[in-house]
N, C-alpha and C. Protein backbone atom coordinates (compact mmCIF):
# COMPACT_ATOMS: atom_id res chain seq x y z
N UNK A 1 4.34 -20.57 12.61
CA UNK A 1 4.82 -20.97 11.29
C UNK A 1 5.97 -21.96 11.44
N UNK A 2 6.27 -22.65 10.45
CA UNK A 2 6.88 -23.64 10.72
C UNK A 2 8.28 -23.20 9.71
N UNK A 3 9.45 -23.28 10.21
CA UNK A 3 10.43 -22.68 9.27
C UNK A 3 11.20 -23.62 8.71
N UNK A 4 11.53 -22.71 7.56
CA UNK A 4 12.44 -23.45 6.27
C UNK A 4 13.78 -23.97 6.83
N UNK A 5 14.34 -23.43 8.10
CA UNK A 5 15.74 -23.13 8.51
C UNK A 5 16.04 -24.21 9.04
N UNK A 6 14.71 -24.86 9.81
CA UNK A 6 14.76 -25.60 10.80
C UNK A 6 14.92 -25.66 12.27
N UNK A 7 15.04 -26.66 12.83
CA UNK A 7 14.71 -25.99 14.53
C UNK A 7 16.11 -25.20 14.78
N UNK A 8 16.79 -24.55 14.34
CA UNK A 8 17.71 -23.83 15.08
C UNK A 8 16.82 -22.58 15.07
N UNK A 9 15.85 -22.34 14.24
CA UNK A 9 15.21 -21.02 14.21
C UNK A 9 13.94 -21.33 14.56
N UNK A 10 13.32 -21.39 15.50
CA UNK A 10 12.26 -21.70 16.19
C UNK A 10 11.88 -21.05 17.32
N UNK A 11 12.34 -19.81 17.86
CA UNK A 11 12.72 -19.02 19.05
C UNK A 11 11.15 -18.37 18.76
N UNK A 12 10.82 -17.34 19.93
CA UNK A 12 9.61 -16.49 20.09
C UNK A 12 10.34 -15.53 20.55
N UNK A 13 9.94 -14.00 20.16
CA UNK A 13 10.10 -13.18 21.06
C UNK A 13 9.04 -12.79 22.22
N UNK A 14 7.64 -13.54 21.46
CA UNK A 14 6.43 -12.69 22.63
C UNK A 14 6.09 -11.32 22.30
N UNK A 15 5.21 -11.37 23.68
CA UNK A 15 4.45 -10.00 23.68
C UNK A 15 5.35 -9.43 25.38
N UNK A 16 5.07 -8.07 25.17
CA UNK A 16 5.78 -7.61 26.54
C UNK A 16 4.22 -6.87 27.35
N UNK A 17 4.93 -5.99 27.90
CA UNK A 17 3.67 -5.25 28.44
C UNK A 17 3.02 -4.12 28.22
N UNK A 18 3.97 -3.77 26.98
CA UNK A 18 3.29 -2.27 26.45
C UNK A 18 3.24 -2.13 24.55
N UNK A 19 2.46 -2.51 24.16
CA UNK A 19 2.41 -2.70 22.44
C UNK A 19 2.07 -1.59 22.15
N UNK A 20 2.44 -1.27 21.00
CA UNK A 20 2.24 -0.22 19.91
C UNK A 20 2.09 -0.52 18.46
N UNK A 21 1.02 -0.08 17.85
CA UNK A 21 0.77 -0.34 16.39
C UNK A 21 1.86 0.85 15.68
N UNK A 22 2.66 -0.07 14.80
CA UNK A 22 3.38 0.98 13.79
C UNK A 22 2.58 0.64 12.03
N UNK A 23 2.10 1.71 12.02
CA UNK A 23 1.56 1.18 10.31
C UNK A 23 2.11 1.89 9.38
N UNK A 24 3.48 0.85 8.54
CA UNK A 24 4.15 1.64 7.53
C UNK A 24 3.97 1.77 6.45
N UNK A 25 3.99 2.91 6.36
CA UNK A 25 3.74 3.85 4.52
C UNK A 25 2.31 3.31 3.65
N UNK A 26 1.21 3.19 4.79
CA UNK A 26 0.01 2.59 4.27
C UNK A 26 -0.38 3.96 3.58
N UNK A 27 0.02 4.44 1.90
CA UNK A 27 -0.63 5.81 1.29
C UNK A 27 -0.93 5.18 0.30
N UNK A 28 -1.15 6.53 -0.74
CA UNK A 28 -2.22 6.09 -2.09
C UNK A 28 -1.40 5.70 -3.04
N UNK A 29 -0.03 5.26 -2.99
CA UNK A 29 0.93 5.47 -4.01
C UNK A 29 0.39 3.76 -3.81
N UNK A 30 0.60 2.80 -2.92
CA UNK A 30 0.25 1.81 -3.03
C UNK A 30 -1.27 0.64 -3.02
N UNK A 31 -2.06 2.41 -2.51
CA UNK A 31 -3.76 1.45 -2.45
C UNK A 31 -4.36 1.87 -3.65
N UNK A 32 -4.58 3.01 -4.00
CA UNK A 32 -5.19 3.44 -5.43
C UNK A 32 -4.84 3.28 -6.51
N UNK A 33 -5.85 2.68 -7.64
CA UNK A 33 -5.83 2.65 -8.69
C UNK A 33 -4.68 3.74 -9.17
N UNK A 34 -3.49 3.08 -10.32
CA UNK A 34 -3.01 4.14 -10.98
C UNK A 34 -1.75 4.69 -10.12
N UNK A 35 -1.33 4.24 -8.53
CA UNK A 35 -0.40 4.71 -7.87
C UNK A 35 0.82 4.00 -8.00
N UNK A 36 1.72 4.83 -8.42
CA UNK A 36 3.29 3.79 -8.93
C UNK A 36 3.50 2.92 -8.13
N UNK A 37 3.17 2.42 -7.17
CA UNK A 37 3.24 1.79 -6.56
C UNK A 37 2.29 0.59 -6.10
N UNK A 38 1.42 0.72 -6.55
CA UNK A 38 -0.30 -0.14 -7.04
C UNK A 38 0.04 -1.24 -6.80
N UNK A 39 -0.80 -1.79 -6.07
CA UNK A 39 -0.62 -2.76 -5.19
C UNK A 39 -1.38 -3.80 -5.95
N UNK A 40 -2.02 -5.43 -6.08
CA UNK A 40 -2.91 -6.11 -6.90
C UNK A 40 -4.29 -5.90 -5.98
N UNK A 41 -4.15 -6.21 -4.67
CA UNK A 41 -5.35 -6.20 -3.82
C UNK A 41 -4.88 -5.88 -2.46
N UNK A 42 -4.98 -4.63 -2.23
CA UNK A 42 -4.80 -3.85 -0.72
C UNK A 42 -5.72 -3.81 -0.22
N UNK A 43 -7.27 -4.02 -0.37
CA UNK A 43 -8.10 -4.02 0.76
C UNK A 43 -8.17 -4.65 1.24
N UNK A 44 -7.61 -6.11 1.74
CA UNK A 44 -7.85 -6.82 2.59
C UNK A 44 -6.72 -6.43 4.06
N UNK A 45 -5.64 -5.92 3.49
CA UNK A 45 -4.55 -5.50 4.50
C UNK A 45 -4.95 -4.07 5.04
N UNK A 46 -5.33 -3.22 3.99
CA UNK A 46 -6.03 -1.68 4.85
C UNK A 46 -7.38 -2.19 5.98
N UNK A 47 -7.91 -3.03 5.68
CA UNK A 47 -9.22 -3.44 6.65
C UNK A 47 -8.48 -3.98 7.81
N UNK A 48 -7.73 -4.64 7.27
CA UNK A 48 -7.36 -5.50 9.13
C UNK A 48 -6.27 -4.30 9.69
N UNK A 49 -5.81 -3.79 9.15
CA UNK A 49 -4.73 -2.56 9.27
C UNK A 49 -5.58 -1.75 10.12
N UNK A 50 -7.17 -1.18 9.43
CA UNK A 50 -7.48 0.08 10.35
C UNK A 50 -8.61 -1.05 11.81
N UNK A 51 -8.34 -2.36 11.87
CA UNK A 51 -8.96 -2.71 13.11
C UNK A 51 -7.59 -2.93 14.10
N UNK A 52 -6.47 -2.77 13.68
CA UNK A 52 -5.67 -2.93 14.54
C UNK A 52 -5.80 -1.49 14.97
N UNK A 53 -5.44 -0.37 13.94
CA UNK A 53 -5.26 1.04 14.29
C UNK A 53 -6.70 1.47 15.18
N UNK A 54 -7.92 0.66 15.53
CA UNK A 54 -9.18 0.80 16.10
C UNK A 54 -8.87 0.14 17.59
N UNK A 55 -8.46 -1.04 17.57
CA UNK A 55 -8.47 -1.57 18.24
C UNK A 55 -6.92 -1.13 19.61
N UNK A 56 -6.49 -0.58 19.21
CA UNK A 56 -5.14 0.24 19.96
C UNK A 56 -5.54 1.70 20.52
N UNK A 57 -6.63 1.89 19.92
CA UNK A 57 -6.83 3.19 20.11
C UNK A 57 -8.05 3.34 21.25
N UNK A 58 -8.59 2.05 21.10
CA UNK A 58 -9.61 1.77 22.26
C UNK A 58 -8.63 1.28 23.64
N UNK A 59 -7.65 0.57 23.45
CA UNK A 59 -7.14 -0.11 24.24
C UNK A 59 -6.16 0.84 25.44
N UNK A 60 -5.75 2.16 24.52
CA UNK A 60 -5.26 3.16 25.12
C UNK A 60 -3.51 2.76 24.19
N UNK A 61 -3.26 2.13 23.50
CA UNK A 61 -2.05 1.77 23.02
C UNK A 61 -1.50 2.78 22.25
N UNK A 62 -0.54 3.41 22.14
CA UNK A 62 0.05 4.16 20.84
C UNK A 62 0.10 3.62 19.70
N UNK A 63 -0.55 4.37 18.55
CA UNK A 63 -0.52 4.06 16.97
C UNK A 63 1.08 5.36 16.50
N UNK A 64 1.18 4.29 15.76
CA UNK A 64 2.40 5.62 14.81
C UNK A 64 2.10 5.24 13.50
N UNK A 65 2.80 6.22 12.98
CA UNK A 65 2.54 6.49 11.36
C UNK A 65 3.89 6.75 10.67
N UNK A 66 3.89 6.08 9.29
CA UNK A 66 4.84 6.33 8.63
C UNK A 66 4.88 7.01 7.52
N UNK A 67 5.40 7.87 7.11
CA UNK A 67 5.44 8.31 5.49
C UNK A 67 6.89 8.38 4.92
N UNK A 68 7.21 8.15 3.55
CA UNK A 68 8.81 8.67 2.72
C UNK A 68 8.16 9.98 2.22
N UNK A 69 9.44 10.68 2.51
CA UNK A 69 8.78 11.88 2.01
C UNK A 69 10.29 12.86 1.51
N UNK A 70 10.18 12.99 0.44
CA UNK A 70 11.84 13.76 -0.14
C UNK A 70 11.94 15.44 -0.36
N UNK A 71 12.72 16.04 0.06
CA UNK A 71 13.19 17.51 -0.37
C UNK A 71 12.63 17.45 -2.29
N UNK A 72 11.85 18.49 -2.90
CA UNK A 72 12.78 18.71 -3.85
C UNK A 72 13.37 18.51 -4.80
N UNK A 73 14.74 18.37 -4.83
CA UNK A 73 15.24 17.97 -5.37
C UNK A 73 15.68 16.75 -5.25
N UNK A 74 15.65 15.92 -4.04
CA UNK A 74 15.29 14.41 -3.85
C UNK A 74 16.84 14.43 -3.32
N UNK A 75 17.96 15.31 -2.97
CA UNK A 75 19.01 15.40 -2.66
C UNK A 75 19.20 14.07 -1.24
N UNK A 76 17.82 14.19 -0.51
CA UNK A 76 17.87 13.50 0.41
C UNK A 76 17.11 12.15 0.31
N UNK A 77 17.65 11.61 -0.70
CA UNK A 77 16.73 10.12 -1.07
C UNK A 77 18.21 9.91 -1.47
N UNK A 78 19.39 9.71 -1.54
CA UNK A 78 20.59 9.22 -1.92
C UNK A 78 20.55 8.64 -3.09
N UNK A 79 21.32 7.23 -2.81
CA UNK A 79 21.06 6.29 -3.61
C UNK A 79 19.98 5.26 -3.83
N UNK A 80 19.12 5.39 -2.79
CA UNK A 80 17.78 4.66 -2.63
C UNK A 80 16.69 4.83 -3.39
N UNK A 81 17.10 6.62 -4.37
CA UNK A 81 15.82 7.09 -5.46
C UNK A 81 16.72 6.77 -6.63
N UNK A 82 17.91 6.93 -7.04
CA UNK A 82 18.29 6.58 -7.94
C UNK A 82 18.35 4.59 -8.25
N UNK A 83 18.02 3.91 -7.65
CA UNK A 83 17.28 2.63 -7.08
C UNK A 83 15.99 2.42 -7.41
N UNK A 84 15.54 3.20 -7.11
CA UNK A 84 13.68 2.97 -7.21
C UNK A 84 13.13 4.42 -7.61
N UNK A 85 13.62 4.49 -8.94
CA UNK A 85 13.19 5.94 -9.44
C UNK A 85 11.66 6.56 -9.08
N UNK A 86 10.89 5.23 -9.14
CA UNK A 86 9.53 5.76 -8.93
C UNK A 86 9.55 6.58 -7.53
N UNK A 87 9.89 6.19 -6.56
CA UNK A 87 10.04 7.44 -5.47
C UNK A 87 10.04 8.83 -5.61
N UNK A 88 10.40 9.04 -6.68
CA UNK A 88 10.30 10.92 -7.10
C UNK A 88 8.58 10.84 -7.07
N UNK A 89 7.83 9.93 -6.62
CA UNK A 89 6.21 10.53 -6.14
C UNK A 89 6.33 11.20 -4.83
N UNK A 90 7.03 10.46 -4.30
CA UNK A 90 7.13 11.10 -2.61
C UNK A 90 7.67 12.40 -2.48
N UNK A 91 8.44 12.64 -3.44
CA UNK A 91 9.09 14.62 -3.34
C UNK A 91 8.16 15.40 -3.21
N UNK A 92 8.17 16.45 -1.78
CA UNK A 92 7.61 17.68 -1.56
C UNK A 92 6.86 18.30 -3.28
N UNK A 93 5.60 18.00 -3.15
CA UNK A 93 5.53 19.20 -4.28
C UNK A 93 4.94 18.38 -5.49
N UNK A 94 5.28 17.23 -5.57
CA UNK A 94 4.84 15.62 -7.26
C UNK A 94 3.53 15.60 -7.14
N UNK A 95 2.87 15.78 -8.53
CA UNK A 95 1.95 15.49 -8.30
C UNK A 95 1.45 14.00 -8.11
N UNK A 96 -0.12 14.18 -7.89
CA UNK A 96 -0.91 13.27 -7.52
C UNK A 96 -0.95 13.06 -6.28
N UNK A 97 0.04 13.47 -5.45
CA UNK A 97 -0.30 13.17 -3.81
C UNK A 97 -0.38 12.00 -3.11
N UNK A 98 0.38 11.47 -4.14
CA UNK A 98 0.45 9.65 -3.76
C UNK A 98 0.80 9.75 -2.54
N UNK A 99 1.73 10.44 -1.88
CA UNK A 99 2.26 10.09 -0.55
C UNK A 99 1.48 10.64 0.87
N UNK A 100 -0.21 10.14 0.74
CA UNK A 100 -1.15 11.09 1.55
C UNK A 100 -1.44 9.75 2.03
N UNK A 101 -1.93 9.40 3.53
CA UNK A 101 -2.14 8.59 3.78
C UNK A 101 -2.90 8.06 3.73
N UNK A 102 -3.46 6.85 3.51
CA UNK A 102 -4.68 5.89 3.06
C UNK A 102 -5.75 5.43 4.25
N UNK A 103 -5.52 5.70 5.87
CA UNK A 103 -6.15 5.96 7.17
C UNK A 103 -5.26 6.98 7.37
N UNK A 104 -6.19 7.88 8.39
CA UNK A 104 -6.35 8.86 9.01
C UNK A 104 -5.83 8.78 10.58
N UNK A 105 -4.48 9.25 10.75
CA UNK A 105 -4.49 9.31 11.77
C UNK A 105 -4.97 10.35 13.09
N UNK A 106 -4.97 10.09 13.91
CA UNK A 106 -5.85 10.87 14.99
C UNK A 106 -4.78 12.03 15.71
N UNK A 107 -5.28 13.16 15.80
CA UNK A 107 -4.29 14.17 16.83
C UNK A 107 -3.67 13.88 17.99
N UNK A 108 -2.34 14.13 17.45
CA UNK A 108 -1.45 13.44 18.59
C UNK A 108 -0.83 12.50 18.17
N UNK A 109 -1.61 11.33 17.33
CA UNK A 109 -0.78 10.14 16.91
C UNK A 109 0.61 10.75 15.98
N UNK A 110 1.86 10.11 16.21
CA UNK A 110 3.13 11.02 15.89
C UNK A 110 3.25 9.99 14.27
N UNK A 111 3.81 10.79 13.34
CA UNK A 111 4.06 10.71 12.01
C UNK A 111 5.76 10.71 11.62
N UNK A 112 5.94 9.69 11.32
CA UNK A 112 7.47 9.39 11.54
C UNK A 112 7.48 9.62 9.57
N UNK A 113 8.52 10.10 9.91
CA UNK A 113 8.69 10.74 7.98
C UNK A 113 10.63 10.29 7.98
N UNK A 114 10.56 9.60 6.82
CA UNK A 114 11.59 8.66 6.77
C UNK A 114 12.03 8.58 5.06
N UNK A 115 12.86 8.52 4.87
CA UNK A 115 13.85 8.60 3.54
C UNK A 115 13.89 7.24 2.98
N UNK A 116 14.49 5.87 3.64
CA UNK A 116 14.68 4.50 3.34
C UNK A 116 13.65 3.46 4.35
N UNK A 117 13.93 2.45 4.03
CA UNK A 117 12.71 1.41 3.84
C UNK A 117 12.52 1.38 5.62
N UNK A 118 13.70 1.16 6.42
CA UNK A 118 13.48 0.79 7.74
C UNK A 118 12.90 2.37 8.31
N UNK A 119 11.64 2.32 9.35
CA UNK A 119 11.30 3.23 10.20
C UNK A 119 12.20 3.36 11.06
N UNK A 120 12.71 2.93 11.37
CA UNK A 120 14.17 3.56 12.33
C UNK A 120 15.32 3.71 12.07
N UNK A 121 15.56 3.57 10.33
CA UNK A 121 16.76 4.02 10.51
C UNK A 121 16.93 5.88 9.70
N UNK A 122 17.85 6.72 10.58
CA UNK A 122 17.63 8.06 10.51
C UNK A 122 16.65 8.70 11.12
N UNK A 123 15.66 7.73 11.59
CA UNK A 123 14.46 8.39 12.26
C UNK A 123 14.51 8.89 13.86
N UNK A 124 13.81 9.48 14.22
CA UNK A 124 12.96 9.81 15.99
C UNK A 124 12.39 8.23 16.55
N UNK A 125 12.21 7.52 15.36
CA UNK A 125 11.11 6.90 15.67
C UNK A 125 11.57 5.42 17.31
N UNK A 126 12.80 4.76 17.15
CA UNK A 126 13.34 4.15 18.44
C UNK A 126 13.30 4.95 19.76
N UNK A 127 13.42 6.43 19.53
CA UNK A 127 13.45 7.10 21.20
C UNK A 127 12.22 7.30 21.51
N UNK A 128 11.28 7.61 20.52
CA UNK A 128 9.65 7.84 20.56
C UNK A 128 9.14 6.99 20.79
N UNK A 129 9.05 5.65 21.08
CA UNK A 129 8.82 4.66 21.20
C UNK A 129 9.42 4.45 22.61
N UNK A 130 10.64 4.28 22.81
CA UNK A 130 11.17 4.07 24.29
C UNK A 130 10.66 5.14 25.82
N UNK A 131 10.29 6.54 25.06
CA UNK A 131 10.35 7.17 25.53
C UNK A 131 8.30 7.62 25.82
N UNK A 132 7.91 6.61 25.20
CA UNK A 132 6.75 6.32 25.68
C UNK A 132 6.33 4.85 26.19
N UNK A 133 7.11 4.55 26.77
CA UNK A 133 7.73 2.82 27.74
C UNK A 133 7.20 1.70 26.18
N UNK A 134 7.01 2.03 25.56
CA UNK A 134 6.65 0.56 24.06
C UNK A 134 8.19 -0.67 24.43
N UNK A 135 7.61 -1.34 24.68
CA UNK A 135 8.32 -2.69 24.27
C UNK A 135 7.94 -3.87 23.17
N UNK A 136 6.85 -3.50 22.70
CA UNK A 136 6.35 -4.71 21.67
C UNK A 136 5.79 -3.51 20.65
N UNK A 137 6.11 -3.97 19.13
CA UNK A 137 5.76 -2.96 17.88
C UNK A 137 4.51 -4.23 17.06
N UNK A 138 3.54 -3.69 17.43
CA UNK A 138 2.61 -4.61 15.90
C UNK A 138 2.80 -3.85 14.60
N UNK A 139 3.59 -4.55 13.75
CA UNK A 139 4.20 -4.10 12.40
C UNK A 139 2.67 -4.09 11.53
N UNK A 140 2.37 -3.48 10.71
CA UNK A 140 1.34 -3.54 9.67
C UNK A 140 1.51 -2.54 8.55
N UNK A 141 1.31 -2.65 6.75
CA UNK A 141 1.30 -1.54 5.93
C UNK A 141 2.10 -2.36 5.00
N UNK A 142 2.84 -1.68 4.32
CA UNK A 142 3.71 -2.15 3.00
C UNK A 142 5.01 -1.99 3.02
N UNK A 143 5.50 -2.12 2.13
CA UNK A 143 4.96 -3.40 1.30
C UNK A 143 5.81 -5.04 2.51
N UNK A 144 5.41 -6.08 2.43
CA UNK A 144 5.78 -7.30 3.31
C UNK A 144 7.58 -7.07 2.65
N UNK A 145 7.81 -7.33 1.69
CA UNK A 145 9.26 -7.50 1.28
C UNK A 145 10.42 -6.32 1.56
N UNK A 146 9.56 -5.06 1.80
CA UNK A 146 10.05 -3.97 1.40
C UNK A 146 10.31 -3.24 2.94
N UNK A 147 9.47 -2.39 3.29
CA UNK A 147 9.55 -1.61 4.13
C UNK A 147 8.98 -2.01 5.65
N UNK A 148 8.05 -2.95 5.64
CA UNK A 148 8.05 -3.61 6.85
C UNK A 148 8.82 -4.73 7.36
N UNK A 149 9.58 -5.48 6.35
CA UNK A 149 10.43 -6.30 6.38
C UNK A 149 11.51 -5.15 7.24
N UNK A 150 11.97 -4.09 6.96
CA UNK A 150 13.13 -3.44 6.97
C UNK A 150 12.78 -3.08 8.63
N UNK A 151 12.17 -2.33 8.70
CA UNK A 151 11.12 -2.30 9.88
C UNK A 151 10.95 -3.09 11.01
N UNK A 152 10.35 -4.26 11.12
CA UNK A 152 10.23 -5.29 11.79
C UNK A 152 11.84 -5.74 11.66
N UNK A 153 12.56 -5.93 11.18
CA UNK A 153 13.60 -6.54 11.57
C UNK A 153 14.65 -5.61 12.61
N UNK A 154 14.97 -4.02 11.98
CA UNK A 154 15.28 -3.08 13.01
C UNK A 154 14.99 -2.77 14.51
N UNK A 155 13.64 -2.84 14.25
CA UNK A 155 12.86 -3.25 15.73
C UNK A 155 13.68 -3.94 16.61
N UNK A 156 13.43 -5.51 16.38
CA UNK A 156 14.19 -6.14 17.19
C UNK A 156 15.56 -5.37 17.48
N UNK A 157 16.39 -4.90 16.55
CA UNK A 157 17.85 -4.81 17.04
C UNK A 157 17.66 -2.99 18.01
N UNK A 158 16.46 -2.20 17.72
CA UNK A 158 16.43 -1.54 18.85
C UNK A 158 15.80 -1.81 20.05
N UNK A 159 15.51 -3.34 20.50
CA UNK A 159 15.13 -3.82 21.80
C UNK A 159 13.87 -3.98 21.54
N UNK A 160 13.04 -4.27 20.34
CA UNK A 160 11.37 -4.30 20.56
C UNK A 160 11.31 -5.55 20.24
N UNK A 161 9.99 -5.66 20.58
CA UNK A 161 9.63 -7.27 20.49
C UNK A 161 8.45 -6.93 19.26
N UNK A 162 8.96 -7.03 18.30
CA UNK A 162 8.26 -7.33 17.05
C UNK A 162 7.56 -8.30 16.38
N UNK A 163 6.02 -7.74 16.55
CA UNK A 163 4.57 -8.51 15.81
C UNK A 163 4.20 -8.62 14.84
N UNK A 164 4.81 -9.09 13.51
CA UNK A 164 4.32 -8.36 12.16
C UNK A 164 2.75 -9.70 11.80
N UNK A 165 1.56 -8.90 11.48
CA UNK A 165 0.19 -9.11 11.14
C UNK A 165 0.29 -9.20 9.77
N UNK A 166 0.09 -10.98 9.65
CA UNK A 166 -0.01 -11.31 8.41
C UNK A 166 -1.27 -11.07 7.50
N UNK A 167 -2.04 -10.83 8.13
CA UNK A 167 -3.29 -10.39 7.23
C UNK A 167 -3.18 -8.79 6.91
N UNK A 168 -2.77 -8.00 7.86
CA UNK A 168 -2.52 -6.22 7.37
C UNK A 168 -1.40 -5.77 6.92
N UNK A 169 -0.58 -6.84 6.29
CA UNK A 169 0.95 -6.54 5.50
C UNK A 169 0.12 -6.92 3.72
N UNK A 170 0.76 -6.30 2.86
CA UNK A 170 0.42 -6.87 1.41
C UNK A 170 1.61 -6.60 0.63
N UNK A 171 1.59 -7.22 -0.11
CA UNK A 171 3.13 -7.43 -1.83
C UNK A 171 2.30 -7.55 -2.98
N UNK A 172 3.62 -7.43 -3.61
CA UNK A 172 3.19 -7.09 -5.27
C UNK A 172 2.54 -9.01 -5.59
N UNK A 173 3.17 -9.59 -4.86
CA UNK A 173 2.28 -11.61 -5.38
C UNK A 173 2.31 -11.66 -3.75
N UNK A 174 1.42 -12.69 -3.50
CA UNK A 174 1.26 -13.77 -2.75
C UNK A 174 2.80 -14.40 -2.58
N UNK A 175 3.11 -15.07 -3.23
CA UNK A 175 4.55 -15.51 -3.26
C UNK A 175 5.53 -15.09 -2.15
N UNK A 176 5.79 -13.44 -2.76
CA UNK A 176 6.34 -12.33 -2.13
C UNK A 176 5.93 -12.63 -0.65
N UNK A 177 4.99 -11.66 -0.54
CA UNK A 177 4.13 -11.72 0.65
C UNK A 177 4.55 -13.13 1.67
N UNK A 178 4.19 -14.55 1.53
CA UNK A 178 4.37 -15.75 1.91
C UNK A 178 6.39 -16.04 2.31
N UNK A 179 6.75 -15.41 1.50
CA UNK A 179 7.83 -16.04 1.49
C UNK A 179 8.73 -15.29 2.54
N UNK A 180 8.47 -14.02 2.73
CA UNK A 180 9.11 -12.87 3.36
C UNK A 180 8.52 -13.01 4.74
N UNK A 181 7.35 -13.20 5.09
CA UNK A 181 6.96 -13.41 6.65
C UNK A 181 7.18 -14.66 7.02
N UNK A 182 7.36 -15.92 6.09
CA UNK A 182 8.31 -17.01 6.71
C UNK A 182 9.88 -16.36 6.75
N UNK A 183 10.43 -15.67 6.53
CA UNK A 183 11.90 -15.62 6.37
C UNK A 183 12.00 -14.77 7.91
N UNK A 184 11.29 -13.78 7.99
CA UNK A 184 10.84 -13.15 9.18
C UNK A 184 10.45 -14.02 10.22
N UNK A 185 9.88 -14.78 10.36
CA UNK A 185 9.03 -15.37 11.48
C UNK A 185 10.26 -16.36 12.01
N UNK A 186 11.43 -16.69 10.87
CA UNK A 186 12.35 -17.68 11.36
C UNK A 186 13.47 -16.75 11.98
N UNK A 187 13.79 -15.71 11.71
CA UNK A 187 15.05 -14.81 12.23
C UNK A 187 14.55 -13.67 12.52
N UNK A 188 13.71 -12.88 12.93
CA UNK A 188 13.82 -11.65 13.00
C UNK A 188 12.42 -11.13 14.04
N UNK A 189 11.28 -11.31 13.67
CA UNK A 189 9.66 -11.14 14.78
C UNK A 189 8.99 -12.63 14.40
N UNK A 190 8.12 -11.81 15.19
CA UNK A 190 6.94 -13.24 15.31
C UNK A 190 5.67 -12.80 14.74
N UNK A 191 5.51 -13.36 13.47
CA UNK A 191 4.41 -13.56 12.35
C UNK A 191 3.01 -14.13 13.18
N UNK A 192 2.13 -13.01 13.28
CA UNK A 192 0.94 -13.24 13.95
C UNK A 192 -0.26 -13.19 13.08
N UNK A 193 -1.60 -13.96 13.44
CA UNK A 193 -2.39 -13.87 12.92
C UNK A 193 -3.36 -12.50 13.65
N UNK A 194 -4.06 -11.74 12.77
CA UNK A 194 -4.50 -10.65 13.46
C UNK A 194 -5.76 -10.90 14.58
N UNK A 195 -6.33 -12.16 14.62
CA UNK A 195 -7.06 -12.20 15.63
C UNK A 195 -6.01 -12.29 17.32
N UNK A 196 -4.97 -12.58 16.84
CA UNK A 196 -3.91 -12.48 18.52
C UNK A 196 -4.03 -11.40 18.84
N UNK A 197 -3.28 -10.72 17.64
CA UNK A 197 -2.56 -8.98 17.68
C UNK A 197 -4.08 -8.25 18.54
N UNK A 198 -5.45 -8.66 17.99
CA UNK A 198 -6.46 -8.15 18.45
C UNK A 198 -6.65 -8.10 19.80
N UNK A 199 -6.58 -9.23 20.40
CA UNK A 199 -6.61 -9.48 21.40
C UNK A 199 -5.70 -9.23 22.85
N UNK A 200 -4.43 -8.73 22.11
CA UNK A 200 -3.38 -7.93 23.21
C UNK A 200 -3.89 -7.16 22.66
N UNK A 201 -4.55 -6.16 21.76
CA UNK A 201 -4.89 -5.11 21.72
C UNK A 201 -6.09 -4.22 22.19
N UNK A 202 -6.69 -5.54 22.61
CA UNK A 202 -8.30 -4.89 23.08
C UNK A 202 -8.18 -4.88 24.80
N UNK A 203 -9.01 -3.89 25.65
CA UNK A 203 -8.79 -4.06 26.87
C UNK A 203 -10.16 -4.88 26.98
């Protein structure tokens, strides 16, 4: 991609030698009809989403999983639910079950359950990762502005070399979407097309 910033932001991080698919908060709150969170058109990002999550799993790579998920009384959503009220879907117990995941992950694959937008922050999820040698994260799930933005950018500052897959990320516009993986691709990972990501991913 070619950036807005100009060549001072033109850097790569690459690929290392051990990738891992992280796919965040891909549930029904944002793919199904009717989910507060309803997305305009998520099947094109759940399809390339579950060939990455296929294609890692053939390859022998670790997949992880993300969900928000609140106490209750939401005591543990801070100021981030009083922010984005709609989040009281994710509380233990709301109906509709929006917060069920939209692929299926496989036994064993680890489920990182997280309060705010970044997967690593408050989470297991940086030592779980280190502590299964990962040096490169293929980012994929929702929303591009929101939680993989938060995500992919953390990454980097816990030592990963961050892949975010522009075809298995989706936003509320195009716009969104476009504007946030250029802002990314100039400071923070490297905005891939999913036939690459495929290809470090396949043995």
């Amino acid at each position: 991609m070619t950036s807005p910033h100009g060549s001072s932001f033109s850097g790569r991080v690459g690929w290392g030698a051990r990738p891992a698919v992280l796919v965040v908060d891909l549930v029904r709150a944002y793919t199904e009809r009717g989910g507060p969170f309803e997305l305009p058109d998520p099947a094109p990002a759940v399809a390339a989403t579950a060939e990455l999550v296929d294609a890692a799993r053939a390859g022998g790579h670790p997949v992880v999983w993300t969900v928000v998920r609140y106490s209750p009384d939401l005591v543990d959503g801070g100021l981030f639910v009083r922010k984005v009220p709609a989040l009281t879907a994710f509380a233990e117990g709301a109906a509709g079950g929006w917060g069920e995941l939209t692929l299926k992950p496989l036994t064993g694959e680890p489920l990182v359950v997280k309060q705010y937008a970044s997967a690593f922050f408050a989470t297991s999820l940086a030592p779980t990762l280190h502590a299964l040698g990962v040096d490169t994260v293929v980012v994929c799930g929702v929303s591009t502005s929101g939680c993989v933005r938060a995500s992919a950018t953390d990454a980097l500052g816990h030592g990963l070399r961050p892949q975010v897959v522009r075809q298995a990320c989706a936003d509320r516009t195009l716009a969104l979407h476009e504007s946030n993986l250029t802002d990314l691709d100039a400071k923070y990972a490297d905005v891939i097309d999913l036939a690459e990501a495929l290809e470090h991913l396949t043995p």
